[in-house]
Protein backbone atom coordinates (compact mmCIF):
# COMPACT_ATOMS: atom_id res chain seq x y z
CA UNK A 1 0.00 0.00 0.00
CA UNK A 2 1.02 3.41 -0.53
CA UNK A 3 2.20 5.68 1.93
CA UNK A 4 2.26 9.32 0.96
CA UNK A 5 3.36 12.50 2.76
CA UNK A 6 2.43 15.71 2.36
CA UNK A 7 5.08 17.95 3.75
CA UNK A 8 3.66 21.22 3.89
CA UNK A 9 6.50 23.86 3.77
CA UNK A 10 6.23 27.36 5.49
CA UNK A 11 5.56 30.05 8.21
CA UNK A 12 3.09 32.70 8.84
CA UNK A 13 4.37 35.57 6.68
CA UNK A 14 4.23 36.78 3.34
CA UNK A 15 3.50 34.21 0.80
CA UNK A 16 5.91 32.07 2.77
CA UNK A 17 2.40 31.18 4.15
CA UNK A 18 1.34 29.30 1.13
CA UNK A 19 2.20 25.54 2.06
CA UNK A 20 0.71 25.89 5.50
CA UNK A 21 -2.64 27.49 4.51
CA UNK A 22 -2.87 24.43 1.92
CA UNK A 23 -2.44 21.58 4.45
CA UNK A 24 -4.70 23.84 6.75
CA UNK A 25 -7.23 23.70 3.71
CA UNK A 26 -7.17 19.84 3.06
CA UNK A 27 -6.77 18.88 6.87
CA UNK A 28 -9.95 20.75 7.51
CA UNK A 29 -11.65 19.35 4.57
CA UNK A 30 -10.60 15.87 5.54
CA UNK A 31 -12.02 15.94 9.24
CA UNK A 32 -14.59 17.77 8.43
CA UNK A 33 -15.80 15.36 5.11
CA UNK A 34 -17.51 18.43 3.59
CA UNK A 35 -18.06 17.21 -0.54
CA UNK A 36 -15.68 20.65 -1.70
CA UNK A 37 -12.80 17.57 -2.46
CA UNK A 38 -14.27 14.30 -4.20
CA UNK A 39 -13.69 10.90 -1.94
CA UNK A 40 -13.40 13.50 1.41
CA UNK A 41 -15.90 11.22 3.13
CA UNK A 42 -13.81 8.07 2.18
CA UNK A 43 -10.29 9.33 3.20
CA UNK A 44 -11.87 10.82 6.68
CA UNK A 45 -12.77 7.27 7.30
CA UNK A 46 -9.26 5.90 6.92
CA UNK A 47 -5.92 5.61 8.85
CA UNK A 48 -2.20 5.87 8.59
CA UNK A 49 -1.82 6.26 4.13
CA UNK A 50 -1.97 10.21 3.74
CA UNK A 51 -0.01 12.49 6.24
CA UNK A 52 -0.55 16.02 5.73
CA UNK A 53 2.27 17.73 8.33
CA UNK A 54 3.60 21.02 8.49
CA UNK A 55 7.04 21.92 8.64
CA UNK A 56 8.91 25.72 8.69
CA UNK A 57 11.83 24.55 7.11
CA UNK A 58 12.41 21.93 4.14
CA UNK A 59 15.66 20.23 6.10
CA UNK A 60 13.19 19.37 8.89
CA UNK A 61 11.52 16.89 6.34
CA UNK A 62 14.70 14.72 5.77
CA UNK A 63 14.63 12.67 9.20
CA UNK A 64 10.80 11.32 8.27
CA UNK A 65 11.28 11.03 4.52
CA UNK A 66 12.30 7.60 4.79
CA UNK A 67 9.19 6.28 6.03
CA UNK A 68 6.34 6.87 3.12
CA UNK A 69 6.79 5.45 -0.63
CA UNK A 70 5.82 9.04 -1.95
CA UNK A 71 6.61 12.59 -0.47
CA UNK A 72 4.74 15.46 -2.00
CA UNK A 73 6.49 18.87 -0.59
CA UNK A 74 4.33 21.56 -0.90
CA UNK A 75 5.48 25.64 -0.83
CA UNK A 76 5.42 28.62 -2.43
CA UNK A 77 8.20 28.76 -4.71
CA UNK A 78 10.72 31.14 -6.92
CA UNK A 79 10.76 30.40 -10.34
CA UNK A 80 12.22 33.50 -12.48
CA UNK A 81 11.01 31.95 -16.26
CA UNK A 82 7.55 31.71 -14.86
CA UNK A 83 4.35 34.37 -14.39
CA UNK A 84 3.45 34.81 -11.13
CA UNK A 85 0.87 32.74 -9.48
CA UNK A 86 1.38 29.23 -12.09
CA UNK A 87 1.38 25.99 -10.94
CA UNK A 88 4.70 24.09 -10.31
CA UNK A 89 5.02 20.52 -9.84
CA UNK A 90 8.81 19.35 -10.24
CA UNK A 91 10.10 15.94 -9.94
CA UNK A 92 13.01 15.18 -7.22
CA UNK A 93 15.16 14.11 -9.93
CA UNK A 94 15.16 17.22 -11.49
CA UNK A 95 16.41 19.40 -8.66
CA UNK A 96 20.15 20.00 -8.15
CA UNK A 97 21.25 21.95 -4.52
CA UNK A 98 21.01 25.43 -4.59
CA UNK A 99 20.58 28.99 -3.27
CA UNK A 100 17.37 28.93 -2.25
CA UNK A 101 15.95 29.49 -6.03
CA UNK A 102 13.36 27.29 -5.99
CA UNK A 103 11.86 27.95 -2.39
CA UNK A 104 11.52 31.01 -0.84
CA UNK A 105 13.32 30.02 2.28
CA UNK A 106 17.25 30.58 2.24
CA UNK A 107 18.16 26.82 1.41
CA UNK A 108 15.26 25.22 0.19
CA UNK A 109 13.01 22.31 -1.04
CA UNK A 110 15.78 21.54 -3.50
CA UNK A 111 18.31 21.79 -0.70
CA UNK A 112 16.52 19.29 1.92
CA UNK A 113 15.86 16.89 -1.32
CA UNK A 114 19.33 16.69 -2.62
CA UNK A 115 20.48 16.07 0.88
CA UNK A 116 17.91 13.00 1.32
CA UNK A 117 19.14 11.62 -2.29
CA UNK A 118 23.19 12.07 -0.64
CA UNK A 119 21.96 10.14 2.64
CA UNK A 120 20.13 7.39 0.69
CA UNK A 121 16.44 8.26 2.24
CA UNK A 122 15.14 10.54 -0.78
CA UNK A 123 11.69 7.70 -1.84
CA UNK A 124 11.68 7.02 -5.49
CA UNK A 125 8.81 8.74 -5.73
CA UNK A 126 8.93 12.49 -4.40
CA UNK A 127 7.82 16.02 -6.22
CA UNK A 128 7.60 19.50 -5.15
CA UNK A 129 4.24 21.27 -5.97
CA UNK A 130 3.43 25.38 -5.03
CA UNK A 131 2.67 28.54 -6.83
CA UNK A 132 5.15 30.82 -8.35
CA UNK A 133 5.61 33.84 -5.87
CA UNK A 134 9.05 35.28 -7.86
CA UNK A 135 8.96 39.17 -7.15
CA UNK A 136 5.80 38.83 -4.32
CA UNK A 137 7.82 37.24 -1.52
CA UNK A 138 5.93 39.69 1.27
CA UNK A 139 2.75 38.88 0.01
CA UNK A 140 0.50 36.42 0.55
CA UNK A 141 -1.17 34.07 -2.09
CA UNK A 142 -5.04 35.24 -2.66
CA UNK A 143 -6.97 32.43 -1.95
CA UNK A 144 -8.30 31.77 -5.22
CA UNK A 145 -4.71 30.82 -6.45
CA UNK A 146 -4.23 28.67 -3.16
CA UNK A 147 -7.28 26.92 -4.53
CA UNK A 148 -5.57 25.73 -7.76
CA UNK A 149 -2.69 24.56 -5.98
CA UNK A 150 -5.47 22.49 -3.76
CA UNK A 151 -7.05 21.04 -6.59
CA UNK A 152 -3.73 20.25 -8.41
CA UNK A 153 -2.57 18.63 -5.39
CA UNK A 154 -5.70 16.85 -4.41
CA UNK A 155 -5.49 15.31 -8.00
CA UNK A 156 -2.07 14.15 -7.40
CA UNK A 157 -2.99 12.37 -3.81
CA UNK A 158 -5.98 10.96 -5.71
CA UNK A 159 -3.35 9.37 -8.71
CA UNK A 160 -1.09 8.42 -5.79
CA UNK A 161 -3.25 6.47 -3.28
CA UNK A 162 -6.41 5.88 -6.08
CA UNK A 163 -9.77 6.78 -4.66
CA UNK A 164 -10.21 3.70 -2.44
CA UNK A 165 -10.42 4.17 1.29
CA UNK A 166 -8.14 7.12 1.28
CA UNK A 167 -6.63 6.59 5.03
CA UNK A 168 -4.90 9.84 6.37
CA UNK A 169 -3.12 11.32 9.50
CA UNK A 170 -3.43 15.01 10.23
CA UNK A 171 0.04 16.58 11.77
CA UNK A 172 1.39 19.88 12.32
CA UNK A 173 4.34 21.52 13.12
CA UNK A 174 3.98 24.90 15.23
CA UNK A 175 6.97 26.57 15.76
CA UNK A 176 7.93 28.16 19.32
């Protein structure tokens, strides 16, 4: 069975925000069952395959990334070629370590997925998906925007754990 992690990237400023307000989204949606996500009612009934949790820095990921067959990192990210606001969903392979260009944090998604790959954790089966913030760092993401990122990433947990019995654990990280 597939085990698949949503590591929601991010803090409480700015568009930084972005990754947290999603998993806040689809953790709320889960509980609650509401019919705004198609199979909510299934994967509220579940346990243990989906784990939405909240982290305010991409290293922090590494020590759990091991443990699920696909890690979906979620956060609002820099991407200079692209307008701002589109979608971006990047395979792991496809990242190299950086400055930070990808994410908006100082060493970033790329950063805390190249250093998985080094220690031999990094699941064959890991993307990063957010929204393009390039040039609107101090602002956050209107919430229609954060709604296409929901429904692109919904779609991808859907494709990863198929609409059967959609088991999930709801975790967060608050910072002190």
């Amino acid at each position: 069975m597939a085990s698949l992690l949503v590591a929601a990237i991010g803090s409480a400023h700015g568009a930084d925000s972005l990754g947290w307000e999603v998993a806040d989204y689809l953790s709320a949606h889960l509980e609650s069952g509401h019919g705004v996500l198609p199979y909510c009612q299934a994967a509220a009934e579940g346990a243990n395959g989906l784990h939405i949790i909240k982290y305010q820095h991409p290293t922090a990921v590494v020590e759990k990334i091991s443990h699920f067959s696909h890690v979906l990192f979620v956060d609002a990210c820099r991407v200079v070629e692209q307008h701002y606001g589109a979608l971006i969903h990047v395979q792991a392979d496809a990242l190299t370590p950086g400055k930070g260009e990808l994410s908006s944090h100082e060493s970033g998604v790329n950063d805390a997925v190249c250093l998985a790959r080094a220690l031999n954790v990094l699941p064959k089966h890991c993307a990063v998906m957010g929204l393009n913030v390039y040039l609107h760092e101090h602002t956050p993401v209107s919430w229609s925007l954060q709604q296409q990122l929901v429904h692109a990433l919904w779609g991808e947990i859907l494709r990863v754990l198929q609409p059967r019995a959609l088991p999930f654990v709801v975790s967060s990280y608050a910072p002190t």
